[in-house]
N, C-alpha and C. Protein backbone atom coordinates (compact mmCIF):
# COMPACT_ATOMS: atom_id res chain seq x y z
N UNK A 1 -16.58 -11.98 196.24
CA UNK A 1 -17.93 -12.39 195.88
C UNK A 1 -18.12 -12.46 194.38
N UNK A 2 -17.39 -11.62 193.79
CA UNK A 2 -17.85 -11.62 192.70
C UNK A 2 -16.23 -10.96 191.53
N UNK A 3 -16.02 -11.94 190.55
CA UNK A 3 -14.57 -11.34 189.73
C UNK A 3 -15.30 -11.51 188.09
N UNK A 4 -14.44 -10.64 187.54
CA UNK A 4 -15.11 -10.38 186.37
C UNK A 4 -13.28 -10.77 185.46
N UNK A 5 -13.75 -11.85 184.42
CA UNK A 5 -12.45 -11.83 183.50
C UNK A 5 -12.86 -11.80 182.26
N UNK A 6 -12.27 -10.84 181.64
CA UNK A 6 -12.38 -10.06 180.25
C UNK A 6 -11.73 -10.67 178.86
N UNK A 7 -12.16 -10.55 177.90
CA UNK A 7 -11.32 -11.02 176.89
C UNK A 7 -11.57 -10.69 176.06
N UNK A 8 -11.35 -10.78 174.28
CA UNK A 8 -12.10 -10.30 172.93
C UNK A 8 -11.07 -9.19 172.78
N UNK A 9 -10.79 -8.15 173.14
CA UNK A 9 -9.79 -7.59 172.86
C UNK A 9 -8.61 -7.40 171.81
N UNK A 10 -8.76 -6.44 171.04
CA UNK A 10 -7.36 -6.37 170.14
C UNK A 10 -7.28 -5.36 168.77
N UNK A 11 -6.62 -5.38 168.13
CA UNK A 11 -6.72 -4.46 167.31
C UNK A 11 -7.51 -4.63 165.50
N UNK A 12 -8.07 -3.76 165.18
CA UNK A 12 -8.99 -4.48 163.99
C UNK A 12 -9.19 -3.17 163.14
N UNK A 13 -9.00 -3.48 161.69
CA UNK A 13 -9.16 -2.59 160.64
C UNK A 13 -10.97 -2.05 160.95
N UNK A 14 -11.24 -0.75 160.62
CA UNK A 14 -12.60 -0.46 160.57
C UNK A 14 -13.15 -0.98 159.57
N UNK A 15 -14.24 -1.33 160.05
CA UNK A 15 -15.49 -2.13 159.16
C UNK A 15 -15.67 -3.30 159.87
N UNK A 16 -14.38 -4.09 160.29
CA UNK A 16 -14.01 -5.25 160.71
C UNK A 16 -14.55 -5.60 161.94
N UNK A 17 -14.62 -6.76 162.76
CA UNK A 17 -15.48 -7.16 163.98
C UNK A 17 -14.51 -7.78 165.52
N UNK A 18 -14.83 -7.08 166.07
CA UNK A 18 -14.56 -8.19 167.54
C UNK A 18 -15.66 -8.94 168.59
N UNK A 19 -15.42 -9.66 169.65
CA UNK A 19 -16.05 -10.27 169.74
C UNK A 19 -15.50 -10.23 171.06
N UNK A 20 -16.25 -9.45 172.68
CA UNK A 20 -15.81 -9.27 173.80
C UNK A 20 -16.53 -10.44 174.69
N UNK A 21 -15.38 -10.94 175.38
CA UNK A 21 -16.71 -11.65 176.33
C UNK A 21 -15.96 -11.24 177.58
N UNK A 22 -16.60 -11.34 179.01
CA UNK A 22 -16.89 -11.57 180.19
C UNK A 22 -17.78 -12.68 181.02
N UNK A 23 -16.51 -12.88 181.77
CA UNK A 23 -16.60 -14.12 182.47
C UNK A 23 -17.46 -13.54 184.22
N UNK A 24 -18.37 -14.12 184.77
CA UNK A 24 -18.02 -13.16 186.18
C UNK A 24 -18.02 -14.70 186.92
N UNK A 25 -17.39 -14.76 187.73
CA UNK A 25 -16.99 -15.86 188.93
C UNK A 25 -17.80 -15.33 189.95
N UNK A 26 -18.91 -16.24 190.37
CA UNK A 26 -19.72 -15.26 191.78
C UNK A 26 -19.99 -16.57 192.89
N UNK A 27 -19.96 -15.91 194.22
CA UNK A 27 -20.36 -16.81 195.34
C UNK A 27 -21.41 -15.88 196.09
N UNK A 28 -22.36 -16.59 196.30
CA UNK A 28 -23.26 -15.93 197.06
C UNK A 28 -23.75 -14.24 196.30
N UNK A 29 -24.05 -14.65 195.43
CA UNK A 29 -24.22 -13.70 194.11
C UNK A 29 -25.68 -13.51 193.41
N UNK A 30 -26.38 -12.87 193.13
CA UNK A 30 -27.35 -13.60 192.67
C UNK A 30 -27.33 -12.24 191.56
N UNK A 31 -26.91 -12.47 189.91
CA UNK A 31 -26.64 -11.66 188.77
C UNK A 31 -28.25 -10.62 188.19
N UNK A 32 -27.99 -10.02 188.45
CA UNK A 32 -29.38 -8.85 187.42
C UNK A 32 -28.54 -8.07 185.98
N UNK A 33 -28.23 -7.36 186.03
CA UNK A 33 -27.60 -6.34 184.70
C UNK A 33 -25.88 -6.70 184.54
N UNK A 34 -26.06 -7.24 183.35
CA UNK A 34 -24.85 -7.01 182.72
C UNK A 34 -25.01 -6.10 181.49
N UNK A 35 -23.21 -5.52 181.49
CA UNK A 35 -22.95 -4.38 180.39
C UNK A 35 -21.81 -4.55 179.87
N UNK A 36 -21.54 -3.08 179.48
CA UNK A 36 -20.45 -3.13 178.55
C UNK A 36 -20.55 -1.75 178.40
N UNK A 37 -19.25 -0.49 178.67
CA UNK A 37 -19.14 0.70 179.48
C UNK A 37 -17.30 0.58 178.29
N UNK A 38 -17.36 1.62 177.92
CA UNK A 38 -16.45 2.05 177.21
C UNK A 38 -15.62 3.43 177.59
N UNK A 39 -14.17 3.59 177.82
CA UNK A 39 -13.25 4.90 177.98
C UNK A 39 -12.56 5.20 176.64
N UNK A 40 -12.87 5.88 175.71
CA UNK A 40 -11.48 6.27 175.18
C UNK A 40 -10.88 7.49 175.52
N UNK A 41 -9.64 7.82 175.17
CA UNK A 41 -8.95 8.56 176.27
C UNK A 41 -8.91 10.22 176.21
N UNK A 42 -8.83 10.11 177.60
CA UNK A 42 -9.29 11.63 177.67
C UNK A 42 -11.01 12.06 178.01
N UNK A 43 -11.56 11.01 177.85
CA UNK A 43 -13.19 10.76 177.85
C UNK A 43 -13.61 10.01 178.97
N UNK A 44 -14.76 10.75 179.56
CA UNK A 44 -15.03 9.82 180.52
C UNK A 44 -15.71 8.44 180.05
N UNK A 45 -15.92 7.22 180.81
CA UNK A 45 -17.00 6.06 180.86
C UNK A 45 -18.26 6.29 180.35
N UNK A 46 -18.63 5.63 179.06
CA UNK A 46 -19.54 5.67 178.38
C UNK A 46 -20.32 4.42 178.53
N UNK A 47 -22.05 4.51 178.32
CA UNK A 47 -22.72 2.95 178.51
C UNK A 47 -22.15 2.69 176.87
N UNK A 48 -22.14 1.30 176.58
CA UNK A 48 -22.37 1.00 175.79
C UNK A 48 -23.30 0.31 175.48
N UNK A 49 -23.56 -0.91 176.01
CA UNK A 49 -25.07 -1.76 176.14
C UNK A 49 -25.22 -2.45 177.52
N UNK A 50 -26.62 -2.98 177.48
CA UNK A 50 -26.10 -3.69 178.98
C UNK A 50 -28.19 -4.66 178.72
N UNK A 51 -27.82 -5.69 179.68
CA UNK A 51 -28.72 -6.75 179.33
C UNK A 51 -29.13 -6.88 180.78
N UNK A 52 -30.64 -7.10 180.50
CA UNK A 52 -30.71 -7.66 182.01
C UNK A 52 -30.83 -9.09 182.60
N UNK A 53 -31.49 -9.47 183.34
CA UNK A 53 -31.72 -10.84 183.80
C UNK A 53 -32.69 -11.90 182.47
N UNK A 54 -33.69 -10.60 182.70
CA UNK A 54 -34.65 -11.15 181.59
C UNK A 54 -34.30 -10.97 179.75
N UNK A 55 -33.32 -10.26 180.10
CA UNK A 55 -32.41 -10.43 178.28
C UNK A 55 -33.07 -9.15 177.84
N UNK A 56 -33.69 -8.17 178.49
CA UNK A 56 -33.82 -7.00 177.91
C UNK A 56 -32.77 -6.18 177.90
N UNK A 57 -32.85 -5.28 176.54
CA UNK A 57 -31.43 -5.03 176.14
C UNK A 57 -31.85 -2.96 175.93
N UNK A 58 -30.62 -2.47 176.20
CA UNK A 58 -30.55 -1.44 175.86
C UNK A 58 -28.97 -1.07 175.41
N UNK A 59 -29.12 -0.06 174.23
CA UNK A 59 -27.94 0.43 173.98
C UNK A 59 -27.40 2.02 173.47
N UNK A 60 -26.29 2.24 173.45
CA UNK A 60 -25.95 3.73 173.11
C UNK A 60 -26.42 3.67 171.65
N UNK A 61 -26.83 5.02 171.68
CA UNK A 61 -27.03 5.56 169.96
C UNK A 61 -26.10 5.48 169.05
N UNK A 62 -24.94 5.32 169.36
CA UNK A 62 -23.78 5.33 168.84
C UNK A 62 -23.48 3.76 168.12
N UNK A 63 -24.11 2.91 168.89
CA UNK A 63 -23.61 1.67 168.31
C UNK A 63 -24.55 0.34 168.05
N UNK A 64 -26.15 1.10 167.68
CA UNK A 64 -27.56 0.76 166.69
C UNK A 64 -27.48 0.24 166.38
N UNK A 65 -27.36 -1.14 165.97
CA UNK A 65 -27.00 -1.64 164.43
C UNK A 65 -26.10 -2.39 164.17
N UNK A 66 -25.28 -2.30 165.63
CA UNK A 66 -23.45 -2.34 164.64
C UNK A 66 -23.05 -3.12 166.31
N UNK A 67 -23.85 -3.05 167.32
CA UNK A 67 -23.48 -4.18 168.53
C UNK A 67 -24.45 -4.96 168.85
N UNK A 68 -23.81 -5.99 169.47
CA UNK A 68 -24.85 -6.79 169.49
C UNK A 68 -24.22 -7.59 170.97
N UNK A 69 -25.48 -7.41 172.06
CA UNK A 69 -25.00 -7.75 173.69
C UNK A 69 -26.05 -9.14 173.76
N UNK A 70 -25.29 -9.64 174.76
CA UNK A 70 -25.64 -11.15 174.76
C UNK A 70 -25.54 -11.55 176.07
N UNK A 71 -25.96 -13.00 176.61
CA UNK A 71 -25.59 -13.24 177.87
C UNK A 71 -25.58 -14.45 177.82
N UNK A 72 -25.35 -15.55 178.80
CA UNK A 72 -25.13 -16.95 178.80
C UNK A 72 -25.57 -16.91 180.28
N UNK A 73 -26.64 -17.35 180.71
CA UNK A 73 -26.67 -17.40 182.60
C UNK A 73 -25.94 -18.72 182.71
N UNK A 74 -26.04 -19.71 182.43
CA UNK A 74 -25.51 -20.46 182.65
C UNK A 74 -23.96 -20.67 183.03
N UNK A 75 -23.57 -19.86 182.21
CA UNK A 75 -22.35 -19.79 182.14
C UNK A 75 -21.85 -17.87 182.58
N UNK A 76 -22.66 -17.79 183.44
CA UNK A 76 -22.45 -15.94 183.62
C UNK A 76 -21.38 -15.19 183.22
N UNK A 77 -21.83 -15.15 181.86
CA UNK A 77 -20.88 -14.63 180.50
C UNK A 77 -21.66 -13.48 179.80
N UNK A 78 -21.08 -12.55 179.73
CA UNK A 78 -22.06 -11.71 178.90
C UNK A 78 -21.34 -11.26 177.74
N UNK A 79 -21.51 -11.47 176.55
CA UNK A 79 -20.73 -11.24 175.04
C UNK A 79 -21.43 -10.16 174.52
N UNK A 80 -20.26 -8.90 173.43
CA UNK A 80 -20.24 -7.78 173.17
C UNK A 80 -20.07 -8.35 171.40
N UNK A 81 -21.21 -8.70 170.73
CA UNK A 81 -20.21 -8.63 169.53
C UNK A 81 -20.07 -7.43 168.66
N UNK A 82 -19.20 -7.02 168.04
CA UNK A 82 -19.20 -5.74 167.63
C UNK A 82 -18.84 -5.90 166.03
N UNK A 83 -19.61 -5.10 164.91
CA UNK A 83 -19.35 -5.21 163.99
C UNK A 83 -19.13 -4.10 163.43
N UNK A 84 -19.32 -3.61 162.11
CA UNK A 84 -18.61 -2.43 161.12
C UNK A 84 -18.15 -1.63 162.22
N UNK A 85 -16.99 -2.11 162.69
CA UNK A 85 -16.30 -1.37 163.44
C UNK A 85 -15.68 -0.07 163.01
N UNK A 86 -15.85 1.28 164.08
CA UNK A 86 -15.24 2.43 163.73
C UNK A 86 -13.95 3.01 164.53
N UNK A 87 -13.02 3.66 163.48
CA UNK A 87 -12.05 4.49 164.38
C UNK A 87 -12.51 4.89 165.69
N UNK A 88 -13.67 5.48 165.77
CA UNK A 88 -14.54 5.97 167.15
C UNK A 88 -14.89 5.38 168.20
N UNK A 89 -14.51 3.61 167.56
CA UNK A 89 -15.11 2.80 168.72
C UNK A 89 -14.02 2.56 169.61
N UNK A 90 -13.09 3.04 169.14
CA UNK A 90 -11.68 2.57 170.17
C UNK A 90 -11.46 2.88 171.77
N UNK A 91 -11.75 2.51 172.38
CA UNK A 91 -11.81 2.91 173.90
C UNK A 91 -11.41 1.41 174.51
N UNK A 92 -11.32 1.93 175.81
CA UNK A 92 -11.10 0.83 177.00
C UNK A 92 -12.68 0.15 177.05
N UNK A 93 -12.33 -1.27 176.81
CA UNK A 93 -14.19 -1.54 176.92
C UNK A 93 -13.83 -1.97 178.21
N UNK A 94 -15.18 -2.03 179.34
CA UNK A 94 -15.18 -2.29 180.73
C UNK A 94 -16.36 -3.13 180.49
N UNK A 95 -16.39 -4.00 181.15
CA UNK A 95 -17.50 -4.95 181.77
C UNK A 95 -18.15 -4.89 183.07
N UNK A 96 -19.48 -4.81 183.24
CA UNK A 96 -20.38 -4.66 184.40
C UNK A 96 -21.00 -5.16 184.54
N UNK A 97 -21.10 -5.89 186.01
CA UNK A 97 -21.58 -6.88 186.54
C UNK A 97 -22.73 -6.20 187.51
N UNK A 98 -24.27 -5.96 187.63
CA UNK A 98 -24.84 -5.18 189.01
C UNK A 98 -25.64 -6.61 189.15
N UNK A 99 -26.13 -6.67 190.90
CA UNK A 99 -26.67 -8.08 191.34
C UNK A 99 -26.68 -8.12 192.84
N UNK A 100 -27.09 -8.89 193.51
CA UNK A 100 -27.73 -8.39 194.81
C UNK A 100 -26.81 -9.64 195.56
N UNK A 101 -26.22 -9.13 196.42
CA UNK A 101 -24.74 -9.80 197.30
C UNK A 101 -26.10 -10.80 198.61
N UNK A 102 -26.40 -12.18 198.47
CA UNK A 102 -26.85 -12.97 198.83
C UNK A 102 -27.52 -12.96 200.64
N UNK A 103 -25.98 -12.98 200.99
CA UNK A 103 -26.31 -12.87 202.60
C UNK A 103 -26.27 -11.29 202.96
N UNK A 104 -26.22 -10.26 202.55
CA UNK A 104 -26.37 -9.03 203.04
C UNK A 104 -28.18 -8.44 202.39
N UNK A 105 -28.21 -8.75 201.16
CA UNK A 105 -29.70 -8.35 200.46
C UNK A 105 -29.38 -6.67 200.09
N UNK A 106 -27.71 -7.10 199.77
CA UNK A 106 -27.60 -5.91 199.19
C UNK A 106 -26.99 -5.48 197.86
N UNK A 107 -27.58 -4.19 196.96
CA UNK A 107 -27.08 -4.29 195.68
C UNK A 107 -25.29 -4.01 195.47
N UNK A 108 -25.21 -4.55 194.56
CA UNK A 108 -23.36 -4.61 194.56
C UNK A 108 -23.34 -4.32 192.97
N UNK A 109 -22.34 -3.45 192.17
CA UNK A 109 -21.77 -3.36 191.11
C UNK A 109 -19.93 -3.55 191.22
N UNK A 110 -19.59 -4.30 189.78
CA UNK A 110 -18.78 -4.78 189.72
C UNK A 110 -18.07 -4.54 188.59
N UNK A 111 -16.72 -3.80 188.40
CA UNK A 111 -16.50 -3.53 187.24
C UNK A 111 -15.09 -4.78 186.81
N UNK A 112 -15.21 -4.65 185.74
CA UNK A 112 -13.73 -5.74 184.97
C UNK A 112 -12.55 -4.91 185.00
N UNK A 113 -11.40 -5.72 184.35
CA UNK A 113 -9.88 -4.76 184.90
C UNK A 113 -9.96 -3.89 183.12
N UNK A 114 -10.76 -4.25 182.35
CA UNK A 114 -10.75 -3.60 180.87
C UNK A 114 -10.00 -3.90 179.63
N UNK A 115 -10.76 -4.03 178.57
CA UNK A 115 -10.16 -4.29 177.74
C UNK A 115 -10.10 -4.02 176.09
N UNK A 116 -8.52 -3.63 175.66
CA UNK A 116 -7.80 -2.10 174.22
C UNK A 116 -8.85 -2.96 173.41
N UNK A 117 -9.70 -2.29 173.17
CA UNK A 117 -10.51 -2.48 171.55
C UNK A 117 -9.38 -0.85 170.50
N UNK A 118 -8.84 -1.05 169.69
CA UNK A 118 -8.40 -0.15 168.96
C UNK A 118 -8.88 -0.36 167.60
N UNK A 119 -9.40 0.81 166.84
CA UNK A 119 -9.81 0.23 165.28
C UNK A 119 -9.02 1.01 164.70
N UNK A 120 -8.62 0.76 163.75
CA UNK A 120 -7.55 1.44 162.85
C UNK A 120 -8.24 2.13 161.34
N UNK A 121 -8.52 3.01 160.65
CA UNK A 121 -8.47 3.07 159.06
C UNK A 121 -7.74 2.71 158.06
C-alpha cells in the first residue's frame, strides 16, 4: 500500500547542509503526517520534525532554526533540509509516512529503510 524511498544522505563537515528527501509510493492511501525520526547509535528513535496534511509543522528543540521540513503532495515527497549542521546531528534519519489505508478506514504508519546523515568536525 504504501513504500517509502529515501535519499539526501551522506557525509558533511559541521556547519555544512544536507538535503533529505522521501519519496512514498501509495495505492489506496490517503497521506496525513509526514516526518523525519532520527537513531544515532546506541539511542533510541528521536522525532525530528514532521508536517501535516495542512503543512503544519512541528519540530525537536534540538534542531530550531537549523531544519527546515517540507512536503510536495503532489508529488508525496516530504524534504528535510538541514543546515549548520552538527557532530550531534549524526544519526540514522528515518522517514514517516502516517495516513488512513482507503478500503479498510484504517490508520497505517509507515517507516523508510533509513538514511547515514554523519557530520564530521
Amino acid at each position: 500500500q504504501v513504500q517509502l524511498v529515501e535519499s539526501g544522505g551522506g557525509l558533511v563537515q559541521a556547519g555544512g547542509s544536507l538535503r533529505l528527501s522521501c519519496a512514498a509510493s501509495t495505492s489506496m492511501f490517503s497521506i496525513n503526517v509526514m516526518g523525519w525520526y532520527r537513531q544515532a547509535p546506541g539511542k533510541q528513535r528521536d522525532l525530528v520534525a514532521t508536517i501535516s496534511s495542512g503543512s503544519s509543522t512541528n519540530y525537536a528543540d534540538s534542531v530550531k532554526g537549523r531544519f527546515t521540513i517540507s512536503r510536495d503532495n503532489a508529488k508525496n515527497t516530504v524534504y528535510l533540509q538541514m543546515n549548520s549542521l552538527k557532530p550531534e546531528d549524526t544519526a540514522v534519519y528515518y522517514c514517516n509516512v502516517g495516513g488512513v489505508v482507503l478500503t479498510t478506514a484504517k490508520y497505517l504508519e509507515v517507516w523508510g529503510q533509513g538514511t547515514l546523515v554523519t557530520v564530521y568536525s
